[in-house]
C-alpha atoms as a PDB file:
ATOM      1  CA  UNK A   1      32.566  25.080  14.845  1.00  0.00           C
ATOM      2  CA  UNK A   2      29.371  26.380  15.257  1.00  0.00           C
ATOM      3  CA  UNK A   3      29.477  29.418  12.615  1.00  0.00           C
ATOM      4  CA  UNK A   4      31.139  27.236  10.439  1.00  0.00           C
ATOM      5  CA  UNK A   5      28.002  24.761  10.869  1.00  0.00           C
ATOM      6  CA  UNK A   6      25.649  28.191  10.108  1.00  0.00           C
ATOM      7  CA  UNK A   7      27.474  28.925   7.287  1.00  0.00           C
ATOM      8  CA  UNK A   8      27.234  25.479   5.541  1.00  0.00           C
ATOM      9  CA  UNK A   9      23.496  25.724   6.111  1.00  0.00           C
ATOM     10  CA  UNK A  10      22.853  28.862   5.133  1.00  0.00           C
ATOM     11  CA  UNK A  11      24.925  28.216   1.822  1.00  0.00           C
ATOM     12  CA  UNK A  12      22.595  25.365   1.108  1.00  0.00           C
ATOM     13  CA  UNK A  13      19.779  27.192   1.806  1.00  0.00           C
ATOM     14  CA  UNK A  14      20.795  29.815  -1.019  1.00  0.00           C
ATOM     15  CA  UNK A  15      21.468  27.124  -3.581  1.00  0.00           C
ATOM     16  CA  UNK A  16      18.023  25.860  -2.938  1.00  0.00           C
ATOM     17  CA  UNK A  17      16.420  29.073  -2.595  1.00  0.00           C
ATOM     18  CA  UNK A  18      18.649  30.256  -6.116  1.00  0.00           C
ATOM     19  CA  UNK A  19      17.145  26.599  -7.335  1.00  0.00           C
ATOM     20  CA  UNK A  20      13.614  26.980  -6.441  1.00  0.00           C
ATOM     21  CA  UNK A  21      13.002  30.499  -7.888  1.00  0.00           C
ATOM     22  CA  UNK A  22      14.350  29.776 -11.510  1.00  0.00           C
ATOM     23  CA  UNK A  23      12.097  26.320 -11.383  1.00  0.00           C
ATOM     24  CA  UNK A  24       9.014  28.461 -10.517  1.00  0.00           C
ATOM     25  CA  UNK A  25       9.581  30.706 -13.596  1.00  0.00           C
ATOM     26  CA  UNK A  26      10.507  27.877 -15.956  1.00  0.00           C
ATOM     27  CA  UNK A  27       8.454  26.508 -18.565  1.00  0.00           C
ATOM     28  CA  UNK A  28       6.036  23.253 -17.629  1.00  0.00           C
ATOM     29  CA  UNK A  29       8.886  21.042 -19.183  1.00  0.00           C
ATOM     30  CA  UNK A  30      11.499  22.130 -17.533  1.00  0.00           C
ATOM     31  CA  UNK A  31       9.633  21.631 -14.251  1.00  0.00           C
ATOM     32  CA  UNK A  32       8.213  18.302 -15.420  1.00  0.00           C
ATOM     33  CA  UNK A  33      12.133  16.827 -16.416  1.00  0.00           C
ATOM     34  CA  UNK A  34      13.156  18.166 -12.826  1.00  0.00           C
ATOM     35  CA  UNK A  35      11.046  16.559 -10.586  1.00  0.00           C
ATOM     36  CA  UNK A  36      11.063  13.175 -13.148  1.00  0.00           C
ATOM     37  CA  UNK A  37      14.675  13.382 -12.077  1.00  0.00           C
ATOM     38  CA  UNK A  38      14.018  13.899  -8.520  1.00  0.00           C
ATOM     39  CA  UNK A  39      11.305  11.160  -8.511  1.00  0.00           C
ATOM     40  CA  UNK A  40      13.621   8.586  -9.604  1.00  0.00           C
ATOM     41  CA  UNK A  41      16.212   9.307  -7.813  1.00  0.00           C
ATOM     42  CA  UNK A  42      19.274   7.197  -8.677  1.00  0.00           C
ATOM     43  CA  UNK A  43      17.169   3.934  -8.682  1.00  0.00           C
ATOM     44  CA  UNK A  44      16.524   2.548 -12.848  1.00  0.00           C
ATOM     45  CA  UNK A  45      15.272   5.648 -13.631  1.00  0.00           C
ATOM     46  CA  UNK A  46      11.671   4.835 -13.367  1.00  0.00           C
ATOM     47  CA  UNK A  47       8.949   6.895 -11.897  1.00  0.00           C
ATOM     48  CA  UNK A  48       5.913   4.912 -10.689  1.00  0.00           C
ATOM     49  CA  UNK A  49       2.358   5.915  -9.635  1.00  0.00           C
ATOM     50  CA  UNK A  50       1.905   8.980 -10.539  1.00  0.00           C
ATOM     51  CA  UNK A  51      -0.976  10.396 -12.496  1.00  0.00           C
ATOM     52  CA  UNK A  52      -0.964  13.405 -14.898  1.00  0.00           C
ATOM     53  CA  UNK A  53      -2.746  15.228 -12.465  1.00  0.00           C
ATOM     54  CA  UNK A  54      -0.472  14.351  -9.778  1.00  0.00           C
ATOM     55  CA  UNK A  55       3.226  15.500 -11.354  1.00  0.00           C
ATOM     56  CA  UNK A  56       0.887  18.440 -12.809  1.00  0.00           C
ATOM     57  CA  UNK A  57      -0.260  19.230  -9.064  1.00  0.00           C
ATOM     58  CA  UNK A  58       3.885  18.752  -7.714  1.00  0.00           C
ATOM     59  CA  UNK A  59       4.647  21.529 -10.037  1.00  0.00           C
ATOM     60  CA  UNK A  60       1.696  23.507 -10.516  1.00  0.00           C
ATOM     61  CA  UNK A  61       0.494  22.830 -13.998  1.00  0.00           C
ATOM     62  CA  UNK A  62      -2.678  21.181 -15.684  1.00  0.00           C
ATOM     63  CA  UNK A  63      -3.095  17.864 -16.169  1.00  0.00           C
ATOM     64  CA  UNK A  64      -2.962  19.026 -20.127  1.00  0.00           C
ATOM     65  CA  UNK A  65      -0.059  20.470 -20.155  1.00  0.00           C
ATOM     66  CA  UNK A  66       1.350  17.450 -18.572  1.00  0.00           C
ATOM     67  CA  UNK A  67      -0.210  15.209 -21.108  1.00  0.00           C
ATOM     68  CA  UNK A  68       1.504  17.454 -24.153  1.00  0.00           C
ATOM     69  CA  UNK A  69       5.046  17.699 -22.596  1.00  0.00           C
ATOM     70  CA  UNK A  70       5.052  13.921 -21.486  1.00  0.00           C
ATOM     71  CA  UNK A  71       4.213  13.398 -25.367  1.00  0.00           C
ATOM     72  CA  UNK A  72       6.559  15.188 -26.822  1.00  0.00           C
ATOM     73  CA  UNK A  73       9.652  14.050 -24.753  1.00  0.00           C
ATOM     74  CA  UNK A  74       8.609  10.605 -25.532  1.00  0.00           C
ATOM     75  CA  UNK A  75       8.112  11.549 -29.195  1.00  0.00           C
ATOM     76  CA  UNK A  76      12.174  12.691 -28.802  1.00  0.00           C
ATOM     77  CA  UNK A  77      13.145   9.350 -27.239  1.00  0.00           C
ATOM     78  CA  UNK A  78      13.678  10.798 -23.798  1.00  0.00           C
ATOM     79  CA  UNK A  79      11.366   8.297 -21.683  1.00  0.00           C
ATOM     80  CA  UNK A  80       8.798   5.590 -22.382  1.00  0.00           C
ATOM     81  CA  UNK A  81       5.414   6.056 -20.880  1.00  0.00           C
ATOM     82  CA  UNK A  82       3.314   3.201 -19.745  1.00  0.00           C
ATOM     83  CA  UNK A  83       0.057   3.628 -17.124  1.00  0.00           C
ATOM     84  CA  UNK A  84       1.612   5.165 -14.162  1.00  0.00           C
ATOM     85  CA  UNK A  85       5.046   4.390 -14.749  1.00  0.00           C
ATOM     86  CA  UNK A  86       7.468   6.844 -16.684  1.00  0.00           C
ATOM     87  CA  UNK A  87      10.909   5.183 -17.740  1.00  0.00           C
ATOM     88  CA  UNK A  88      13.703   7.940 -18.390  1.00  0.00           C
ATOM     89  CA  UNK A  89      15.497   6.341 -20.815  1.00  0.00           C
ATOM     90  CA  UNK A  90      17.691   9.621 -21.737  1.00  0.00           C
ATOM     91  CA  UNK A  91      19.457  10.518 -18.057  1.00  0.00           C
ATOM     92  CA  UNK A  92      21.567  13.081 -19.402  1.00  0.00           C
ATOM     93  CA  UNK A  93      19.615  14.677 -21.971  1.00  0.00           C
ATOM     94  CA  UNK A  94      16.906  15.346 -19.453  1.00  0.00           C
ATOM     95  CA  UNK A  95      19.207  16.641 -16.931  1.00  0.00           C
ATOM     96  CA  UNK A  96      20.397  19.561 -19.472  1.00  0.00           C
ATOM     97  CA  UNK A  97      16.830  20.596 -20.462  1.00  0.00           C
ATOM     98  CA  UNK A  98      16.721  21.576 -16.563  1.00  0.00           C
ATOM     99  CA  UNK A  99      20.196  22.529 -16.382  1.00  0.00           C
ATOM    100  CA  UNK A 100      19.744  24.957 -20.010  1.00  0.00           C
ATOM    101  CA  UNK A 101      16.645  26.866 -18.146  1.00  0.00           C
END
C-alpha cells in the first residue's frame, strides 16, 4: 500500500516537474493562456483582479509583453478584456496554444 502510495506521488510529481520545465521555456503567450486557464479554473471562465503587472509577475514577464499578447488574443477572438477582468471566451482554442508548445 505504501509503495504503491510513493509511486502515485512520485508519478505526479514528474508530470508536474515534465509540465513546469516546458512552461519556463515557452514563449510569454503560451505562459500567459496557461495560467488564464488555471486562474479560472472551471468557474465562467473569467479571471478577475489581476493587473498586467501581476499575471506578468506569475509568469515572469513584463508588464509589456503582457499588454501585447493580451491584445493580440483578443484581436483573434480568444477573450474579452475589461479593467481587471479577462473573459476567455475561446476554452478550447486557448487550451491548444498551451497544449501545441
Amino acid at each position: 500500500m505504501t509503495l504503491r502510495l510513493l509511486d502515485m506521488v512520485g508519478g505526479r510529481l514528474k508530470i508536474q516537474e515534465d509540465r513546469l520545465g516546458k512552461l519556463v521555456l515557452s514563449p510569454v503567450r503560451t505562459r500567459l493562456a496557461d495560467i488564464l486557464l488555471a486562474l479560472s479554473g472551471q468557474s465562467n471562465g473569467e479571471v478577475v483582479g489581476y493587473s498586467h503587472s501581476d499575471l506578468g509577475d506569475m509568469i515572469g514577464s513584463g508588464r509589456q509583453r503582457i499588454t501585447k499578447a493580451l491584445g493580440q488574443m483578443r484581436s483573434e477572438g480568444l477573450l474579452q478584456i475589461r479593467h481587471k477582468r479577462i473573459q476567455i471566451t475561446q476554452r478550447d482554442k486557448l487550451r491548444l496554444l498551451v497544449e501545441a508548445s
